[in-house]
Protein backbone atom coordinates (compact mmCIF):
# COMPACT_ATOMS: atom_id res chain seq x y z
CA UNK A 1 12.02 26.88 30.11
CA UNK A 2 9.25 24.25 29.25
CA UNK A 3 7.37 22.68 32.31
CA UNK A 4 8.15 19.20 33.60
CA UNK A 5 5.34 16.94 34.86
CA UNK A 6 7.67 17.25 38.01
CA UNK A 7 6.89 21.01 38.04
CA UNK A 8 3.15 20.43 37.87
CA UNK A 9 3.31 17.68 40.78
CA UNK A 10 5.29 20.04 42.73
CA UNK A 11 2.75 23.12 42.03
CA UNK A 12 -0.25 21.29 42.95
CA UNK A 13 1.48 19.29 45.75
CA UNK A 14 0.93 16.34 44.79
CA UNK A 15 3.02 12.98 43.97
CA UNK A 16 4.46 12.68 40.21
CA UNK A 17 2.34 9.36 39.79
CA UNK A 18 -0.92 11.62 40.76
CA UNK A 19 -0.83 13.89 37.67
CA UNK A 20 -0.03 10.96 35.20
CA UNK A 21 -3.36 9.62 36.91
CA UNK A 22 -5.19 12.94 35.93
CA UNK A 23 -3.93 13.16 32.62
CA UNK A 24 -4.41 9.38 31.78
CA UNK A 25 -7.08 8.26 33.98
CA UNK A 26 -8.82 11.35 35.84
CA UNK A 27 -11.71 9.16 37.30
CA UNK A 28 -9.26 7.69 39.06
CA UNK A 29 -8.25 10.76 41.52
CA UNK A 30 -10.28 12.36 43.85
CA UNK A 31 -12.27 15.92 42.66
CA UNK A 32 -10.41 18.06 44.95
CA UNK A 33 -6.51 16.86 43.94
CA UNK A 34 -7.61 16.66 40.22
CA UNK A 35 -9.01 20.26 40.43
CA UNK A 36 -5.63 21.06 41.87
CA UNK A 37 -3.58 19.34 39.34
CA UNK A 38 -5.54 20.89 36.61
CA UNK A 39 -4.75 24.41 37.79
CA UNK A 40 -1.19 23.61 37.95
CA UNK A 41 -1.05 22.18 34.72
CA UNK A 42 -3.20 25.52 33.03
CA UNK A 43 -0.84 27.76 35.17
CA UNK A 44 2.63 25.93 34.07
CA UNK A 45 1.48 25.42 30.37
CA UNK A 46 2.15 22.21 30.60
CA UNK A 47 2.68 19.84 27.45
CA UNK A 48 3.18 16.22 28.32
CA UNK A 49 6.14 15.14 25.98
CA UNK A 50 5.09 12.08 24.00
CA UNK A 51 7.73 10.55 23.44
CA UNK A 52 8.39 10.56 27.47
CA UNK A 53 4.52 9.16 27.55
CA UNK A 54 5.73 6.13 25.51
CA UNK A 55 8.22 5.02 27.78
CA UNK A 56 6.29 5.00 30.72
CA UNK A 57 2.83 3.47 29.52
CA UNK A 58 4.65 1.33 26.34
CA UNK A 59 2.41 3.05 23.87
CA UNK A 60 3.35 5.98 21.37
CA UNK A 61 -0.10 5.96 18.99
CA UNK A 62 2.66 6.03 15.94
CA UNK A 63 2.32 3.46 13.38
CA UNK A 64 5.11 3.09 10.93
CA UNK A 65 4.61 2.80 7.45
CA UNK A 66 6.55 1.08 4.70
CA UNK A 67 6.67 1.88 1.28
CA UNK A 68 8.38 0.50 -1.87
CA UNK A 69 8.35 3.57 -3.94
CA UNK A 70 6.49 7.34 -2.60
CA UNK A 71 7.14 8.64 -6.21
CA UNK A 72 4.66 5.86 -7.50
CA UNK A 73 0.95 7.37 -7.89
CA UNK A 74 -0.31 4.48 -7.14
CA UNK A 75 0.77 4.88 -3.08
CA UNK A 76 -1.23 8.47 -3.32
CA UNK A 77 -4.39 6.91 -2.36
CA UNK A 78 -3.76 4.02 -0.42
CA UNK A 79 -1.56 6.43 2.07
CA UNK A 80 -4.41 8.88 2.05
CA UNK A 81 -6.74 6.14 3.22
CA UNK A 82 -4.09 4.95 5.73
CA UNK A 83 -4.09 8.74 7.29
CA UNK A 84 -7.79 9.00 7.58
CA UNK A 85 -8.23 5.87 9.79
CA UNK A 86 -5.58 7.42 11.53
CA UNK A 87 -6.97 10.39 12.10
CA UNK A 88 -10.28 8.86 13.47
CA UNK A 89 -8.17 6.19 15.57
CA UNK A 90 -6.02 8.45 16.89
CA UNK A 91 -3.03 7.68 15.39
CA UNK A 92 0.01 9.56 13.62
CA UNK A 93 1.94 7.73 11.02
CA UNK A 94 5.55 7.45 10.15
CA UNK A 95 6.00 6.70 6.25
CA UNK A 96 9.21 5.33 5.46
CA UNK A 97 10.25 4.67 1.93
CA UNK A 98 12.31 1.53 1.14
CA UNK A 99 13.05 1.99 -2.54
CA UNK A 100 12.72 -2.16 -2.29
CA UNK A 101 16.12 -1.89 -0.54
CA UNK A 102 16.54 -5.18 1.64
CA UNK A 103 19.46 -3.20 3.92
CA UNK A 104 17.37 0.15 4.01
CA UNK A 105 14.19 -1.70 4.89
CA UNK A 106 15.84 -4.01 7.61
CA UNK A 107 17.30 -0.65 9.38
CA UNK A 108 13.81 1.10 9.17
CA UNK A 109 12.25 -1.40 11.08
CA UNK A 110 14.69 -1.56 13.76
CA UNK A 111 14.60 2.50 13.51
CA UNK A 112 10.58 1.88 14.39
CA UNK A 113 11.81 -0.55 17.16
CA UNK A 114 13.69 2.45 18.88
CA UNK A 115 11.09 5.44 18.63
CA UNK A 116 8.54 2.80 19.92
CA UNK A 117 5.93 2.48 17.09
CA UNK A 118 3.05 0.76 17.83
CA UNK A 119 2.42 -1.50 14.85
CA UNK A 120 4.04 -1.43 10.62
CA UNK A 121 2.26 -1.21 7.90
CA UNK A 122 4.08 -2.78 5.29
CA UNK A 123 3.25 -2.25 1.76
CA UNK A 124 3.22 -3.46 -1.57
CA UNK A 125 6.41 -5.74 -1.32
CA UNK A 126 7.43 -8.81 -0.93
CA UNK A 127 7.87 -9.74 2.51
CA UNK A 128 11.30 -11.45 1.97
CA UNK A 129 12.39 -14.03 4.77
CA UNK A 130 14.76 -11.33 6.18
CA UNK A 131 11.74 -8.56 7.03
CA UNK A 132 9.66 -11.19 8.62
CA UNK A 133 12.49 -12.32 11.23
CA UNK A 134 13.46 -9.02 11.79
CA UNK A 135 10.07 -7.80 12.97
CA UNK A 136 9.14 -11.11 14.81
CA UNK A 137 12.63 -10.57 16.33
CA UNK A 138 11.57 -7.02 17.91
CA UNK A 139 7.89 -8.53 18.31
CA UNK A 140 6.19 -5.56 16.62
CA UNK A 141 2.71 -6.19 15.04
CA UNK A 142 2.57 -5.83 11.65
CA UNK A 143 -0.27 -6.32 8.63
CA UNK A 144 0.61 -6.36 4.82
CA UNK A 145 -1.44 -3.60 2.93
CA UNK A 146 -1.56 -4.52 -0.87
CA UNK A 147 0.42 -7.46 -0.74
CA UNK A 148 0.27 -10.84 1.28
CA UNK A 149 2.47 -13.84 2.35
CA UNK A 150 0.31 -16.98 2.41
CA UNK A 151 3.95 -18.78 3.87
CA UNK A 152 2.99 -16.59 6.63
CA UNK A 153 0.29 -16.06 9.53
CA UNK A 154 0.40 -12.11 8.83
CA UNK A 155 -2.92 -10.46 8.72
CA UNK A 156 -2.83 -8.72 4.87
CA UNK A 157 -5.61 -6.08 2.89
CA UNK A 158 -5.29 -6.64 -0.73
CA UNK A 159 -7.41 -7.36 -3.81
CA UNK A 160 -7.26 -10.92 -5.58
CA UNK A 161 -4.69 -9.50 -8.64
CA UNK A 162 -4.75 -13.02 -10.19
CA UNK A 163 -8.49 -12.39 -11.35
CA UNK A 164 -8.28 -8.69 -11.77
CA UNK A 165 -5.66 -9.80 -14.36
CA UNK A 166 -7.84 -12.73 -16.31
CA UNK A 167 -10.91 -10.34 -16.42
CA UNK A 168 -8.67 -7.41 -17.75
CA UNK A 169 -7.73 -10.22 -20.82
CA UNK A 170 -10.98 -11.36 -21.30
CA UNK A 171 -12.20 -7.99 -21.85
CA UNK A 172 -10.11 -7.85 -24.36
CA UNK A 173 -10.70 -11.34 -26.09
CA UNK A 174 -14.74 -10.56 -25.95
CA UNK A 175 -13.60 -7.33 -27.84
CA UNK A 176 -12.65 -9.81 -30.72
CA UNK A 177 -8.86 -9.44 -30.36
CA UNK A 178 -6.89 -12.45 -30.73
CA UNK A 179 -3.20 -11.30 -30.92
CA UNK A 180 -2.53 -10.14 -27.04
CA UNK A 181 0.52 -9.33 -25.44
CA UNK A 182 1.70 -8.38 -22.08
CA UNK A 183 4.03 -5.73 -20.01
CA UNK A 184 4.51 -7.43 -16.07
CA UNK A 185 6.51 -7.37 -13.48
CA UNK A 186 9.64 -9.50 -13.13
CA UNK A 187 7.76 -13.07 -12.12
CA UNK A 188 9.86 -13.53 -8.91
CA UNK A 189 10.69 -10.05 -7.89
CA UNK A 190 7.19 -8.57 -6.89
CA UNK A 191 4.05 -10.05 -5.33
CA UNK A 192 1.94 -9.28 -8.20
CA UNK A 193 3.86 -10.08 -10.53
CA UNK A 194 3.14 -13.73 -10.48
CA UNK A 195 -0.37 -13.62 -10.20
CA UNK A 196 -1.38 -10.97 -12.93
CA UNK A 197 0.99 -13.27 -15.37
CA UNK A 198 -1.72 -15.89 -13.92
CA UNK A 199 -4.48 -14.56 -14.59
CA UNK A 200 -3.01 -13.65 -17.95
CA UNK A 201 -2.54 -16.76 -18.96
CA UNK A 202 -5.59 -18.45 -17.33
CA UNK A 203 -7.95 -16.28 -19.86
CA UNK A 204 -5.50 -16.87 -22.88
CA UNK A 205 -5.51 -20.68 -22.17
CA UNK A 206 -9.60 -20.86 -21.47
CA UNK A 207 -10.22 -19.03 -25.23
CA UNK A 208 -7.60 -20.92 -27.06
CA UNK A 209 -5.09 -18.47 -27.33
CA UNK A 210 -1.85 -19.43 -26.02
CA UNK A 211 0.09 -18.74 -28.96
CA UNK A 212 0.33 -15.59 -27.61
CA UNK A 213 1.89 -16.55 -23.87
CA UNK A 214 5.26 -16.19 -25.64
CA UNK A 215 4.45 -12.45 -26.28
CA UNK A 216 5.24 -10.70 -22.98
CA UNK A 217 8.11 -8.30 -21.66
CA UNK A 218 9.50 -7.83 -18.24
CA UNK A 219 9.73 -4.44 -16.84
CA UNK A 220 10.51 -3.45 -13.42
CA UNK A 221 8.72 -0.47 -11.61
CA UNK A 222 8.50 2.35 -13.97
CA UNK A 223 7.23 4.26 -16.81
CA UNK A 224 10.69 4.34 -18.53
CA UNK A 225 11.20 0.92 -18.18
CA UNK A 226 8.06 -0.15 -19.62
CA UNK A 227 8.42 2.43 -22.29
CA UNK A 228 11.78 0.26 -23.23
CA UNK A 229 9.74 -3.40 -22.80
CA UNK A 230 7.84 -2.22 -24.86
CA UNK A 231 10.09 -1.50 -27.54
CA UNK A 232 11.19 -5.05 -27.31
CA UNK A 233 7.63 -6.64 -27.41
CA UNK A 234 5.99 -4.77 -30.60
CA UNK A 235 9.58 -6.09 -31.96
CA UNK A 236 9.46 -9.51 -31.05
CA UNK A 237 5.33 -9.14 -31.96
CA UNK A 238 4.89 -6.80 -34.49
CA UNK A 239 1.31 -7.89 -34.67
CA UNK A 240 -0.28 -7.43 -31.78
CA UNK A 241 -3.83 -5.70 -31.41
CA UNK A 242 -4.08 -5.71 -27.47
CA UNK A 243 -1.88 -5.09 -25.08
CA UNK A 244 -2.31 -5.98 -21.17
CA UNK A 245 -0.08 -3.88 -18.97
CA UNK A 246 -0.14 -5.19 -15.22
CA UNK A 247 0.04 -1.45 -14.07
CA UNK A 248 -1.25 1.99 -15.30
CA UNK A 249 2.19 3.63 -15.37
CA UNK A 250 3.30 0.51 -17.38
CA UNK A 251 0.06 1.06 -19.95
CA UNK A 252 0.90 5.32 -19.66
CA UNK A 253 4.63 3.75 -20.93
CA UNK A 254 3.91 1.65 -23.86
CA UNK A 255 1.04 4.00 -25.16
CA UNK A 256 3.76 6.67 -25.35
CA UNK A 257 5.63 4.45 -27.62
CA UNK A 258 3.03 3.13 -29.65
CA UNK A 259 2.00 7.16 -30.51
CA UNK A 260 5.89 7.83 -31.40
CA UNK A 261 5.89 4.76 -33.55
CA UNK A 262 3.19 5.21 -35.60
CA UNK A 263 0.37 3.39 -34.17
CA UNK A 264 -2.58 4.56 -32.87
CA UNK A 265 -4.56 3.55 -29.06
CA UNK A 266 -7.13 1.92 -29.59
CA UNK A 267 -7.47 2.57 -33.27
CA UNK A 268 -4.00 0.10 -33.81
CA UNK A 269 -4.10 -1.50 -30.46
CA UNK A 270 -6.34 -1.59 -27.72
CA UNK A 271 -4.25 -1.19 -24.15
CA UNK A 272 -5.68 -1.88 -20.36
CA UNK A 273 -4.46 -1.40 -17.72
CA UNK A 274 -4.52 -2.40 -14.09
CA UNK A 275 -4.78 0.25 -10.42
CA UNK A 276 -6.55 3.18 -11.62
CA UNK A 277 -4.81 5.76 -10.61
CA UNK A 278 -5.86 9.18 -10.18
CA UNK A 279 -3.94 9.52 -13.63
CA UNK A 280 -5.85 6.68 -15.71
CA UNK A 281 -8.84 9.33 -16.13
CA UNK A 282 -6.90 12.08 -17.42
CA UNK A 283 -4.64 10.50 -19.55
CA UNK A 284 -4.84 10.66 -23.13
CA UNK A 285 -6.77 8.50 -24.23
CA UNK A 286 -8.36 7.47 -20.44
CA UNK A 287 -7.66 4.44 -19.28
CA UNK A 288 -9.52 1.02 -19.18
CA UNK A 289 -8.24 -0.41 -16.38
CA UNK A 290 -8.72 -2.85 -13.09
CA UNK A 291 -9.48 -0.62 -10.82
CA UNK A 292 -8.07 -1.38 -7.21
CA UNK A 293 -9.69 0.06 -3.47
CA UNK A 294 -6.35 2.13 -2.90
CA UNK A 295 -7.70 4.15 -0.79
CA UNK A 296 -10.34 1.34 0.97
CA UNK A 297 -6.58 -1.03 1.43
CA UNK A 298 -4.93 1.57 3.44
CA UNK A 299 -7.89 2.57 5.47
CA UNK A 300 -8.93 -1.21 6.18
CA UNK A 301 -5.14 -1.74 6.86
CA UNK A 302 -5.09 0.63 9.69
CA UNK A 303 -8.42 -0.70 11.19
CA UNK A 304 -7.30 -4.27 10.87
CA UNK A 305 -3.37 -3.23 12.52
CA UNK A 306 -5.10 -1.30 14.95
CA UNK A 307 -7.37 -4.44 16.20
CA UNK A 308 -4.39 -6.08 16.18
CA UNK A 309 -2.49 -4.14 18.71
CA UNK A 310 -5.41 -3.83 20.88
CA UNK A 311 -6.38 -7.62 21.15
CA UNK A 312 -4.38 -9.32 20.11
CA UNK A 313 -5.74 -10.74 16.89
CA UNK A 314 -7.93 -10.14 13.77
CA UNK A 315 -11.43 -11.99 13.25
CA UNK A 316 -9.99 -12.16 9.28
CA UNK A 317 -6.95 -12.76 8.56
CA UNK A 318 -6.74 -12.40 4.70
CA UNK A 319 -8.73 -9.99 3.12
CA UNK A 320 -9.80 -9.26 -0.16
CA UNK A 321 -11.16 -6.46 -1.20
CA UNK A 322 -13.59 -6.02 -4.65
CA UNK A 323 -12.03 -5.01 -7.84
CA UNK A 324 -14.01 -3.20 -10.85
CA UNK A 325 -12.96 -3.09 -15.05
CA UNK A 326 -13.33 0.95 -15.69
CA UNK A 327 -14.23 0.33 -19.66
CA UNK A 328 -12.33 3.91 -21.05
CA UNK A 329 -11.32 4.96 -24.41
CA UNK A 330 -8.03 2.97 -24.34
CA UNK A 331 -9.96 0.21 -25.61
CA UNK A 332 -12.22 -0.78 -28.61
CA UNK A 333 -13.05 -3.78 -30.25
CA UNK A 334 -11.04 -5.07 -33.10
């Protein structure tokens, strides 16, 4: 039968609050009762349950973690970086996938509210009205990693996706292509969505081009989906030469269809992209693409969550983290 810590205070004869002390805060006991306590706890095997630890000092060292979509390569690196500050804090994680289910994500925070997280993570979704009350409500600290909510006071990591998106175009309009269309997320369904459109438009608008703002598709998360918006766009706009797709898997998508309807990338059309994924440099043809710090945005997000739950506050509140154009073979001039 496993030992108690009312076995070990027994053993070493000694009060129950006394080997917490050891355990926790062994400066705090006297040489002779820790060396006791010690022995007791060696000779017992004891393993101090920590779940049992959390109820008594109101600490577990588990973060959770909220995802919109774990099948998404994009969440590879940015979870990887999340684990290593983890590691080096201390900290175990508890990844939760929300499949951008309001119900499923409200009932995952309140399941974090009950095993006694420290802090959420929540990722790469828009924090709707009913997520923010819900975790004010159980008064858990939370950051936004690859999102934000300037409606809000939440401390967010994240890079600034409406420029990422205008340099992406403007690559493309210095490469001498004037016909460019776009493949983005539904406008008020994601929180890049918006912005890439932006920034889309912003570099169409500064060159003269905004014939072309009428010559974008909606798609929602995946590869599939794109691959069908972008049946619809080369359609509507047979004569595109670029394409900007606000996501790799999007730009993996419409590539696909462009090669099993006749046209050629970049030879036809030039596509970019925007994350770069682990994916973007083995695809065929590699990626250009905005690249984005995944894996710098989860491990920031931890430092900055952890700083939260152990002052109180973060020194900054919003930041933004550099982007980079990787210049591939998706791309050519026209």
């Amino acid at each position: 039968m496993k030992s108690t810590i009312r076995d070990v205070a027994k053993y070493a004869n000694v009060s129950i609050s006394t080997v917490s002390r050891v355990m926790n805060a062994p400066e705090t006991v006297v040489g002779e009762k820790r060396a006791k306590v010690q022995e007791a706890i060696e000779a017992l095997q004891y393993q101090p349950n920590a779940f049992a630890r959390g109820l008594i000092y109101k600490k577990s060292d588990t973060l959770g973690v909220m995802i919109p979509d774990i099948e998404n390569p994009y969440y590879a690196g940015l979870i990887r970086g999340m684990q290593d500050a983890a590691v080096v804090l201390g900290h175990t994680l508890m990844i939760c996938n929300t499949d951008r289910d309001k119900e499923r994500t409200v009932a995952y925070v309140q399941s974090f509210f009950e095993k006694q997280v420290d802090g959420i993570v929540f990722a790469s979704d828009s924090l709707h009205k009913e997520y923010y009350e819900v975790i004010q409500r159980y008064r858990l600290p939370f950051i936004l990693a690859s999102t934000n909510a300037p409606e809000y006071e939440i401390p967010s990591v994240d890079i600034d996706d409406e420029r990422g998106a205008y340099e992406a175009v403007t690559h493309l309009i210095e490469s001498g292509h004037r016909r460019i269309g776009m493949i983005c997320f539904p406008l008020d369904d994601t929180i890049s969505g918006r912005p890439r459109y932006d920034g889309f438009r912003r570099a169409l608008r500064e060159a003269g081009l905004d014939g072309c703002g009428a010559c974008v598709e909606y798609a929602e998360h995946r590869f599939e989906h794109a691959y069908e918006a972008a049946d619809f766009l080369f359609t509507r706009c047979p004569d595109l030469t670029a394409l900007f797709a606000a996501s790799d898997e999007f730009a993996m998508g419409a590539i696909s269809y462009l090669r099993e309807h006749g046209r050629a990338v970049p030879e036809h059309v030039s596509v970019i992209g925007f994350d770069n994924i682990r994916m973007a440099g083995m695809f065929i043809p590699k990626l250009t693409t905005i690249e984005q710090p995944t894996y710098d945005i989860g491990y920031r997000s931890i430092l900055k969550l952890h700083e939260l739950i152990t002052t109180g506050a973060v020194e900054v509140l919003r930041e933004k983290l550099p982007h980079q154009l990787i210049i591939r073979e998706s791309t050519q001039p026209f």
